[in-house]
Protein backbone atom coordinates (compact mmCIF):
# COMPACT_ATOMS: atom_id res chain seq x y z
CA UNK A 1 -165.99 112.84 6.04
CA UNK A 2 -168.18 110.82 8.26
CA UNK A 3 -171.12 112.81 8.77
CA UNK A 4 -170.90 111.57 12.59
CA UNK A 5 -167.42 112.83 12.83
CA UNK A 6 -166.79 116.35 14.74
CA UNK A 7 -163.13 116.31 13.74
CA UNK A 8 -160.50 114.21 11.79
CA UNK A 9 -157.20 114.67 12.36
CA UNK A 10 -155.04 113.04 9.60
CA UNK A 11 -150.94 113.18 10.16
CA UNK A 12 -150.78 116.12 11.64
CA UNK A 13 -147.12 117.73 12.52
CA UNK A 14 -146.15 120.65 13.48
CA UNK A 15 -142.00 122.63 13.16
CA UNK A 16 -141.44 125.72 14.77
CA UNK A 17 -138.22 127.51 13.77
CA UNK A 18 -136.19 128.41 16.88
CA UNK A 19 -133.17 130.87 15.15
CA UNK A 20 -129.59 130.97 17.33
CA UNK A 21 -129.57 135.04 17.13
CA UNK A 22 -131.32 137.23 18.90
CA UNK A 23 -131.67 140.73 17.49
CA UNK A 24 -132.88 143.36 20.12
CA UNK A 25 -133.97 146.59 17.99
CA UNK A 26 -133.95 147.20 14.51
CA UNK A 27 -130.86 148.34 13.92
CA UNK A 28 -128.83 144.85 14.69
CA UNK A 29 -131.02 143.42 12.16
CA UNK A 30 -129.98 145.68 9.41
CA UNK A 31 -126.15 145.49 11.15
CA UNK A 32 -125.76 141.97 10.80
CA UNK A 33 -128.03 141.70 7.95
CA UNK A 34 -124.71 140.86 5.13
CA UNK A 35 -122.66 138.89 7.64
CA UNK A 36 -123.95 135.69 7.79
CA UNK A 37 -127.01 133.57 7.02
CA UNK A 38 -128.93 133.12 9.69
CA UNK A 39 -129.24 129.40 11.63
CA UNK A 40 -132.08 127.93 13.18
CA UNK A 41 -132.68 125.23 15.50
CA UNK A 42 -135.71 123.17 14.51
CA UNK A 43 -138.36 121.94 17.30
CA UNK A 44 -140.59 119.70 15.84
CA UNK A 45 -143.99 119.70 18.35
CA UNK A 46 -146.17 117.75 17.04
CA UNK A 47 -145.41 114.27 14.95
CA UNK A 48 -147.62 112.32 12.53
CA UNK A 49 -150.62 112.88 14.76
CA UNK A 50 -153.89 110.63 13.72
CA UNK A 51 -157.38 110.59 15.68
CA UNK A 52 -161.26 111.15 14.98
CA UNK A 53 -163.82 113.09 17.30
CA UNK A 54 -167.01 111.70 17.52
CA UNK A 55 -169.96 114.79 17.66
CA UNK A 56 -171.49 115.30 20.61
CA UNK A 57 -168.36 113.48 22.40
CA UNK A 58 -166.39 114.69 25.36
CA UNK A 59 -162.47 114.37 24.50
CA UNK A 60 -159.81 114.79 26.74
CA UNK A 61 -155.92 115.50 25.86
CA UNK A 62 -153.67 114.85 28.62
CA UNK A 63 -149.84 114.74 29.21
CA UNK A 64 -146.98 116.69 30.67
CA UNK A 65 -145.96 120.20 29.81
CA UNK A 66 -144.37 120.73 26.62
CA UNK A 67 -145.18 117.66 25.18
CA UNK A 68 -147.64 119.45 22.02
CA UNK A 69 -151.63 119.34 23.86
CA UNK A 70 -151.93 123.35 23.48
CA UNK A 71 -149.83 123.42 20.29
CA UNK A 72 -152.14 120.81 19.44
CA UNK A 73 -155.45 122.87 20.18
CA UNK A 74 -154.16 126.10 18.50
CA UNK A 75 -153.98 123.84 15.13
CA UNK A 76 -157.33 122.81 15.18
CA UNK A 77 -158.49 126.47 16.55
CA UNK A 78 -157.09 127.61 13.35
CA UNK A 79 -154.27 129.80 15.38
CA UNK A 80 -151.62 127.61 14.06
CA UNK A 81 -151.39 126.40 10.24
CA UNK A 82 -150.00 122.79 9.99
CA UNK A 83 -146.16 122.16 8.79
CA UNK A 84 -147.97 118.52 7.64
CA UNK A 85 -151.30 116.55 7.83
CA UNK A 86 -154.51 118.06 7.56
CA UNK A 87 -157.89 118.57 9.87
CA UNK A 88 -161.03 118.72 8.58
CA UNK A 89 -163.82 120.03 11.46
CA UNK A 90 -167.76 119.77 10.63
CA UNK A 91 -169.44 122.08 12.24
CA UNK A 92 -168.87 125.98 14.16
CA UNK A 93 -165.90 125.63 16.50
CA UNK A 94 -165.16 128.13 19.32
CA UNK A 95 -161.64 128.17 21.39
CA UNK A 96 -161.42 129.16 25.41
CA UNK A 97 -157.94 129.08 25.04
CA UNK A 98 -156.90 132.43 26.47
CA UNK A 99 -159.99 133.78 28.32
CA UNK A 100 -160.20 137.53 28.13
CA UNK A 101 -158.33 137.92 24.50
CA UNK A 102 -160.16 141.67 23.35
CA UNK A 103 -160.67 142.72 26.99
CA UNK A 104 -159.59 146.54 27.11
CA UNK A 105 -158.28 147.37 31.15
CA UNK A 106 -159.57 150.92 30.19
CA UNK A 107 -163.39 150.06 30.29
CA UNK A 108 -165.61 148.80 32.69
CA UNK A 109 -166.80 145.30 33.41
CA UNK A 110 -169.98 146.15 31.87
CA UNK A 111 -168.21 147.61 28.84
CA UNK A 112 -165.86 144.73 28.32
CA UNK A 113 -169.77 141.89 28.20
CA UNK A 114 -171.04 144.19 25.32
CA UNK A 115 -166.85 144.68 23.45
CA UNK A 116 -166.68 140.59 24.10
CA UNK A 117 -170.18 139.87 23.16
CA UNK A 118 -169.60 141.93 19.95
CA UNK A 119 -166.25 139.59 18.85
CA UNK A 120 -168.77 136.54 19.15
CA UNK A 121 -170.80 138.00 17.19
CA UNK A 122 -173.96 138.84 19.38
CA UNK A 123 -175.98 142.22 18.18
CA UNK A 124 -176.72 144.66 21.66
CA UNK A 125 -179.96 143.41 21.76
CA UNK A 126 -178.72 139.93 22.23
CA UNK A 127 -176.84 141.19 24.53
CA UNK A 128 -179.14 143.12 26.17
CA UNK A 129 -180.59 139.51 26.80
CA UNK A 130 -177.50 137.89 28.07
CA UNK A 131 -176.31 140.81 30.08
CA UNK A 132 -177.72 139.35 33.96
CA UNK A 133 -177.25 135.98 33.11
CA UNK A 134 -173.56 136.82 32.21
CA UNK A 135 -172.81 138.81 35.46
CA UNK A 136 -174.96 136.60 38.21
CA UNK A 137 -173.15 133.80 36.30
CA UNK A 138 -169.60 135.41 37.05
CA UNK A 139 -170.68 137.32 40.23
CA UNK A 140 -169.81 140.38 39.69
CA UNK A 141 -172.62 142.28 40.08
CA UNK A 142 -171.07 144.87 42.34
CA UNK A 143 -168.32 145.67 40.45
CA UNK A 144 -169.38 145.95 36.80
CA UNK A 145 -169.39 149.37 36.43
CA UNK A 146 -164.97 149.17 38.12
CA UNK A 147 -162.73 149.67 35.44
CA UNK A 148 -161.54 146.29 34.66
CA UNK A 149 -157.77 147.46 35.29
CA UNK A 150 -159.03 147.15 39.37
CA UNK A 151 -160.37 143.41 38.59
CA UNK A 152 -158.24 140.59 40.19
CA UNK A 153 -157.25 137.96 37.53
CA UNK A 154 -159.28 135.61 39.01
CA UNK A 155 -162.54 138.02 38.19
CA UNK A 156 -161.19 139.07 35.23
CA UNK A 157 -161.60 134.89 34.43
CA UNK A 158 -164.67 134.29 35.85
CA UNK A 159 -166.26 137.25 33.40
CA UNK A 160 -164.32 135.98 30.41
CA UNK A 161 -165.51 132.21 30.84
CA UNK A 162 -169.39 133.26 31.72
CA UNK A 163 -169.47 135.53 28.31
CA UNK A 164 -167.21 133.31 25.78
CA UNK A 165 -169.75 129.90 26.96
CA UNK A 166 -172.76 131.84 25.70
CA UNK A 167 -171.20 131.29 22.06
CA UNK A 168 -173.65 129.29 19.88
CA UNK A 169 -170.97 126.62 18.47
CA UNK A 170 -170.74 123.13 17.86
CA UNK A 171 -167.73 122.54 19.45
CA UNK A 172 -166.09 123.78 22.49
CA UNK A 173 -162.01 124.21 23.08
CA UNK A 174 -161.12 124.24 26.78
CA UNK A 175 -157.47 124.84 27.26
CA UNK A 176 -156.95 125.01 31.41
CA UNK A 177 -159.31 127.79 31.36
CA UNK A 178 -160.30 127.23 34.98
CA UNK A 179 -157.10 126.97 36.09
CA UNK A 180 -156.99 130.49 37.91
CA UNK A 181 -160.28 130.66 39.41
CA UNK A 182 -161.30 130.19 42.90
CA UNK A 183 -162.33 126.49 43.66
CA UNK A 184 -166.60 127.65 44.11
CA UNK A 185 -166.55 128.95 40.68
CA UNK A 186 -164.74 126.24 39.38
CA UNK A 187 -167.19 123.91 40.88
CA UNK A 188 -169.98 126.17 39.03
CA UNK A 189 -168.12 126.09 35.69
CA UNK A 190 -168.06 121.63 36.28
CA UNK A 191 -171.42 122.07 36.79
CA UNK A 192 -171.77 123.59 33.33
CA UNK A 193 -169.78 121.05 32.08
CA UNK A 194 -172.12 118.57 33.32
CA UNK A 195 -174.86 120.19 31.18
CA UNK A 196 -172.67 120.15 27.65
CA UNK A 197 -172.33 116.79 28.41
CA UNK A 198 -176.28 116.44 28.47
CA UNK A 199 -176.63 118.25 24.98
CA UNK A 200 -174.78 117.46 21.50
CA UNK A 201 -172.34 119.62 21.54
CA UNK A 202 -168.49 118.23 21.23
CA UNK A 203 -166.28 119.21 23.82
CA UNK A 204 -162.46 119.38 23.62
CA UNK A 205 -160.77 119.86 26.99
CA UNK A 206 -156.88 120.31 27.90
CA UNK A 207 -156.46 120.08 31.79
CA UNK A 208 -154.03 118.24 34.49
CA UNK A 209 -157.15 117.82 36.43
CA UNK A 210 -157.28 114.08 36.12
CA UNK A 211 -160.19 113.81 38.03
CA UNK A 212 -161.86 116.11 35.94
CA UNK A 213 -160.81 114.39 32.74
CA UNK A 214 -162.24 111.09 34.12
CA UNK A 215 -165.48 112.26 35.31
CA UNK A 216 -166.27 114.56 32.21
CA UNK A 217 -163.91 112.56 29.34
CA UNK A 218 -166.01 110.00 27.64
CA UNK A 219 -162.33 109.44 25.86
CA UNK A 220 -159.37 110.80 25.86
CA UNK A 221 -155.42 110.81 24.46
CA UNK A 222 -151.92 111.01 26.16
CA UNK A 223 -149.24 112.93 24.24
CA UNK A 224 -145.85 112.42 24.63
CA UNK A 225 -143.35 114.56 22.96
CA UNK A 226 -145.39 115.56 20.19
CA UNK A 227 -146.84 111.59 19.91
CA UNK A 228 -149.98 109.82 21.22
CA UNK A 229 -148.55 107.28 23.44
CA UNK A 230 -152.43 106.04 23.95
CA UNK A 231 -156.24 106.87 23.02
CA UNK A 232 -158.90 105.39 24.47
CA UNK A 233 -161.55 105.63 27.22
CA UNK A 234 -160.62 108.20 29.99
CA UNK A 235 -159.66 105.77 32.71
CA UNK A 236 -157.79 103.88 30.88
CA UNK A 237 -155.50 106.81 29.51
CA UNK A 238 -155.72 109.26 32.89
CA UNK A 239 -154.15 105.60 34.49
CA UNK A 240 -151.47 104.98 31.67
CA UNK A 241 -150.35 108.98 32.48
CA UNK A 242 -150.04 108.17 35.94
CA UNK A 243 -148.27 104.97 36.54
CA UNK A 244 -146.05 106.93 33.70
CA UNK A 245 -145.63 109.41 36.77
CA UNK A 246 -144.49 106.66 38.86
CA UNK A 247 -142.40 104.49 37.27
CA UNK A 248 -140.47 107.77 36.46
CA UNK A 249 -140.15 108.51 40.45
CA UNK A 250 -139.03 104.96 41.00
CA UNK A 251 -136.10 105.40 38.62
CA UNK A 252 -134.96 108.79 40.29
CA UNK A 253 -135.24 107.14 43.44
CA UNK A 254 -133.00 104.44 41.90
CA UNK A 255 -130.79 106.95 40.75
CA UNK A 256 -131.02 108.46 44.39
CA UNK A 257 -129.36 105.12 45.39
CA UNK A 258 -126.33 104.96 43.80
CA UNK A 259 -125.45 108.85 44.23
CA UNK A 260 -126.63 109.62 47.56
CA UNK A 261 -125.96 106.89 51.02
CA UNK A 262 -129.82 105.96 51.33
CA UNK A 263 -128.29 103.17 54.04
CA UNK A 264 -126.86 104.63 57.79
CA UNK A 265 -126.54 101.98 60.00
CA UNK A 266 -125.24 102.26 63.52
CA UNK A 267 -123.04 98.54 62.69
CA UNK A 268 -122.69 96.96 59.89
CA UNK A 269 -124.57 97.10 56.21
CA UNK A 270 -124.17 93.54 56.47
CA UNK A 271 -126.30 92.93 59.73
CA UNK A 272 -129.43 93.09 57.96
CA UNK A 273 -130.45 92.89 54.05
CA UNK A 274 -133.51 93.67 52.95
CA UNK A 275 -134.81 90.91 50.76
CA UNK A 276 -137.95 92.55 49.11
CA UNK A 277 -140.76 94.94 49.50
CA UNK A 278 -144.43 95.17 48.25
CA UNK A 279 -147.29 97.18 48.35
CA UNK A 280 -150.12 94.80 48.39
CA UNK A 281 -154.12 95.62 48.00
CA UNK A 282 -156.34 93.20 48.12
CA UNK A 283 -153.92 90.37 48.25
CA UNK A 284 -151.96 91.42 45.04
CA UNK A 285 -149.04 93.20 44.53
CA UNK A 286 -149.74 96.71 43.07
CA UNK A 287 -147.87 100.08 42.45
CA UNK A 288 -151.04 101.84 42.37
CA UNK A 289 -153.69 102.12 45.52
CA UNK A 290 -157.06 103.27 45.12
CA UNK A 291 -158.08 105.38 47.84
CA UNK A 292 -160.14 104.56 50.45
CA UNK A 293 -159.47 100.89 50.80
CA UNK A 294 -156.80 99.03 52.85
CA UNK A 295 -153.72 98.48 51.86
CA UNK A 296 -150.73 96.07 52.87
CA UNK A 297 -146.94 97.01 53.17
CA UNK A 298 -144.84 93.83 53.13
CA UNK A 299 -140.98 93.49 54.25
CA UNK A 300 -138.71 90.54 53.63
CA UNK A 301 -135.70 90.48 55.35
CA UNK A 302 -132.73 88.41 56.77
CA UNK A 303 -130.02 88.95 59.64
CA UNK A 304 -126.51 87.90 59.51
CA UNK A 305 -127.20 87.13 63.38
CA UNK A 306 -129.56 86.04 65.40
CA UNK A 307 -131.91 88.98 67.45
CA UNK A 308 -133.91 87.52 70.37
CA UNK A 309 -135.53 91.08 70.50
CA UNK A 310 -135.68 92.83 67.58
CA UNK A 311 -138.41 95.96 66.70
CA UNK A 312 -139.14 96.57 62.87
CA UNK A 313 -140.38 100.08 61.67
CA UNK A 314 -141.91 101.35 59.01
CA UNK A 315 -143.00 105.06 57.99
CA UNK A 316 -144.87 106.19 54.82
CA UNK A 317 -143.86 109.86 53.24
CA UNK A 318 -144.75 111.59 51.11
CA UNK A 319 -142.61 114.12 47.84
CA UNK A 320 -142.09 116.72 50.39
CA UNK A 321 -140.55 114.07 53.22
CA UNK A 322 -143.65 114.89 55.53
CA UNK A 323 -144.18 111.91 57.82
CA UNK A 324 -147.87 110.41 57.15
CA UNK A 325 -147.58 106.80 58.75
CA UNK A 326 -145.52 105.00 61.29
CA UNK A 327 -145.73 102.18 63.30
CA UNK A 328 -143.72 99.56 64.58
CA UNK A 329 -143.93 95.79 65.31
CA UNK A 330 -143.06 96.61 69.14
CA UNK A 331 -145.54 98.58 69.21
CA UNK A 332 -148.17 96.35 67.64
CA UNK A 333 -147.37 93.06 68.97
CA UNK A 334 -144.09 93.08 70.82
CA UNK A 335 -140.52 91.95 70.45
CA UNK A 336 -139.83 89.58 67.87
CA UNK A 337 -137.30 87.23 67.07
CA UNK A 338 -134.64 87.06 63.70
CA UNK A 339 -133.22 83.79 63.42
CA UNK A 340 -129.50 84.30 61.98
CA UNK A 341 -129.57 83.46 57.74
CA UNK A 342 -133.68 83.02 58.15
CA UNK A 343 -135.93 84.89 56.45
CA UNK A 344 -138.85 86.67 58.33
CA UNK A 345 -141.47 88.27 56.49
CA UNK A 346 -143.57 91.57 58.38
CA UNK A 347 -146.77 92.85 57.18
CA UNK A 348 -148.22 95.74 58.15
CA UNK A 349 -151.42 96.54 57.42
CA UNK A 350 -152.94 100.07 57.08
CA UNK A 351 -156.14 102.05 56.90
CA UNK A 352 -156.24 104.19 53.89
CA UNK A 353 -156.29 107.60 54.72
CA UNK A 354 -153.92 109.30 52.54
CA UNK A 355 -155.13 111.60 49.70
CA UNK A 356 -153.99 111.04 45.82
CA UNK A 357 -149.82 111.18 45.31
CA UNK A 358 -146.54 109.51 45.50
CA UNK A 359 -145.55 107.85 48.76
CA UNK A 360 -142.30 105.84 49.80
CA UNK A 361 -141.69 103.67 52.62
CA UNK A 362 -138.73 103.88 55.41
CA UNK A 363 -137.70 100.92 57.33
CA UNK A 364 -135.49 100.62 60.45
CA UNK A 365 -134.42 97.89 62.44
CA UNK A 366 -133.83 97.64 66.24
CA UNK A 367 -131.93 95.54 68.67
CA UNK A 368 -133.74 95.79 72.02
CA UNK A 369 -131.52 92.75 73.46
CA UNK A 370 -130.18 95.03 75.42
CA UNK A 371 -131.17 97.11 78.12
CA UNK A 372 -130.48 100.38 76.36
CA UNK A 373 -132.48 99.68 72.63
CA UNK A 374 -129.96 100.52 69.30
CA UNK A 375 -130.72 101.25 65.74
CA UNK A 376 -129.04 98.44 63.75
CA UNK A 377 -130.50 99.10 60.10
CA UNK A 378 -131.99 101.89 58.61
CA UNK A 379 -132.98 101.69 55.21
CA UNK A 380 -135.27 105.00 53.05
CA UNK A 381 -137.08 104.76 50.00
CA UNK A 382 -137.55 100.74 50.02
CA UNK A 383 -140.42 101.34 48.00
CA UNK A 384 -142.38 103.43 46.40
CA UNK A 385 -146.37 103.36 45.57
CA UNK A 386 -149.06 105.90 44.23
CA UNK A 387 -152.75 106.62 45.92
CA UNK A 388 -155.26 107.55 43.21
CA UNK A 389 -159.05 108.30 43.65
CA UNK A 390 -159.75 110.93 46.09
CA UNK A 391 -159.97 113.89 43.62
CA UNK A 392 -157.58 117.10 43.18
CA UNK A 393 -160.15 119.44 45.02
CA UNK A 394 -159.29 117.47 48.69
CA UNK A 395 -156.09 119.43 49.48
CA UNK A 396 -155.34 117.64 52.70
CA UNK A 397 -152.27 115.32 53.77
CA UNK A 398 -154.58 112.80 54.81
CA UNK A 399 -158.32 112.03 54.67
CA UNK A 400 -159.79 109.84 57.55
CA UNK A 401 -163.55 108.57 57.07
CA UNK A 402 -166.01 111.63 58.42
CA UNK A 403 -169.41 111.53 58.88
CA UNK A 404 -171.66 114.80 58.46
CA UNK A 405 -174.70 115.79 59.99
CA UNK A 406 -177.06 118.03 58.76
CA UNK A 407 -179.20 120.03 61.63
């Protein structure tokens, strides 16, 4: 093997037998042991898999669940044996796959550093060593000498992690292992990601963090039902996973059309049709927005009649139909006029303040000839567009420019 090669991959596929019967004590088993053979349903998790791993490289594996990353990881960890392929890994290898695996609830905190430490195969006087760094690391320093049946899970974590990353390995597994701890000691365990990435050491993390996997990943892959749809550098692949995400929520909102009446107008269907509608950013037409920067929404539209006074709307939601924008043309430059079989173009143009996710766009149509104003069109889901770029830890609907000051 390449002696610059951490791990090689080579074909790998994994079976698991899934068997129709489900025997609930012993006796069943021997019951029903002469009736029949037994049948099994075969679920095939990981296919043909090929890839290398530089050393001293930070690797992401990405994708949605179920489709093989933590089957995946327990192969290479060695937890797993492979129904096909081979891997061949050059150096020590340790997993943070399940944090806390040999923790006894019947001991104390400090009890549980020196059982752990033991399994990684410290002596006590190494330990002795590591002992404050491990609890000011996980701080705990109150409570390690609590019975760790009274820790929360979320300590329980935060003394697993700052124990298992004193392991002296060559390679790291990182399956989600963050993903119950409180957001300061996650911050604290990126910050100690940020040092691996300073040493050579290779690093293999799991997460739906894509933020994370961008920042830390120098490359990464996307699995797919047990495939790699891509491999490549991190942005590249976190992207691909996304706009995966999207074009997926612009078919159910496709299938939302034809099973649900997405169209209530007070007249007629026919009084106006919507011709088209864009997201635009920077002049082009995009599906994705990056954060931060202004984008465009553009509607194309014609009227069967002619409106001397007519008031276009738009409003931006988001997955869980919260309203996040709205504005309308009344409001922004007065009545306008549709000429009867003439196209008329609107484009409204908005500040970015809304955080990473999936937005759609609402339009409605008013006649204001009159003295009392009616709803003539209404028209949800016309589109549908994704913000990317503000980072998973900013948990707000939106996020308007601020300025901080230090005193």
């Amino acid at each position: 093997m390449d002696p610059e090669v951490a791990i090689r991959i080579d074909g790998l596929s994994k079976t698991f037998k899934l068997p129709h019967e489900k025997y609930t004590s012993v006796k069943s088993v021997f019951i029903n042991f002469y009736r029949r053979k037994r049948t099994y349903e075969l679920q095939q998790a990981l296919k043909d898999v090929s890839f290398e791993i530089k050393k001293g490289e930070f690797f992401g594996i990405i994708g949605r669940n179920g489709s093989g990353k933590s089957t995946l990881l327990k192969l290479i960890a060695g937890i797993y044996t492979p129904t096909k392929g081979e891997i061949k890994i050059s150096g020590s290898l340790t997993p943070f796959i399940e944090l806390g695996v040999g923790f006894n609830e019947q001991l104390t905190g400090r009890e549980n550093v020196y059982l752990n430490g033991a399994l990684l195969g410290f002596n006590r006087k190494e330990m002795n060593t590591m002992y404050k760094d491990i609890v000011e690391f996980a701080e705990l320093e109150k409570f390690m000498d609590q019975k760790l049946k009274n820790y929360s899970s979320g300590m329980q974590v935060r003394l697993a992690f700052s124990i298992a990353i004193r392991a002296k390995s060559d390679i790291l597994l990182l399956d989600e292992v963050l993903a119950v701890g409180d957001i300061a000691f996650q911050q604290k365990c990126y910050d100690y990601f940020s040092n691996l990435k300073i040493q050579n050491r290779t690093n293999i993390l799991v997460s739906h963090n894509m933020p994370v996997i961008e920042r830390y990943c120098d490359r990464a892959i996307l699995i797919e039902d047990g495939s790699i749809l891509k491999i490549g550098h991190s942005p590249e692949v976190v992207s691909m996973y996304e706009d995966m995400f999207l074009r997926e929520g612009v078919e159910r909102q496709k299938e939302d059309r034809i099973n649900q009446h997405r169209t209530r107008n007070i007249e007629s269907k026919s009084v106006i049709k919507i011709i088209s509608a864009k997201i635009l950013q920077n002049g082009k037409k995009v599906k994705s927005v990056k954060a931060k920067k202004a984008f465009d929404v553009e509607i194309a539209l014609i009227s069967n009649r002619t409106i001397d006074k007519a008031n276009i709307g738009i409003n931006v939601k988001n997955h869980d139909n919260l309203m996040l924008l709205s504005t309308d043309t009344q409001k922004e430059v007065g009545d306008i006029k549709l000429p009867r079989h003439r196209k008329k173009t609107i484009i409204f143009k908005f500040e970015n303040i809304l955080t990473d996710g999936v937005y759609r766009v609402n339009v409605g149509v008013g006649d204001y000839t009159l003295l009392t104003p009616k709803l003539i069109y209404r028209e949800d889901h016309v589109q549908e567009f994704m913000v990317k770029g503000i980072g998973s830890h900013i948990k707000g609907l939106a996020h308007p420019k601020v300025e901080v000051k230090l005193k």
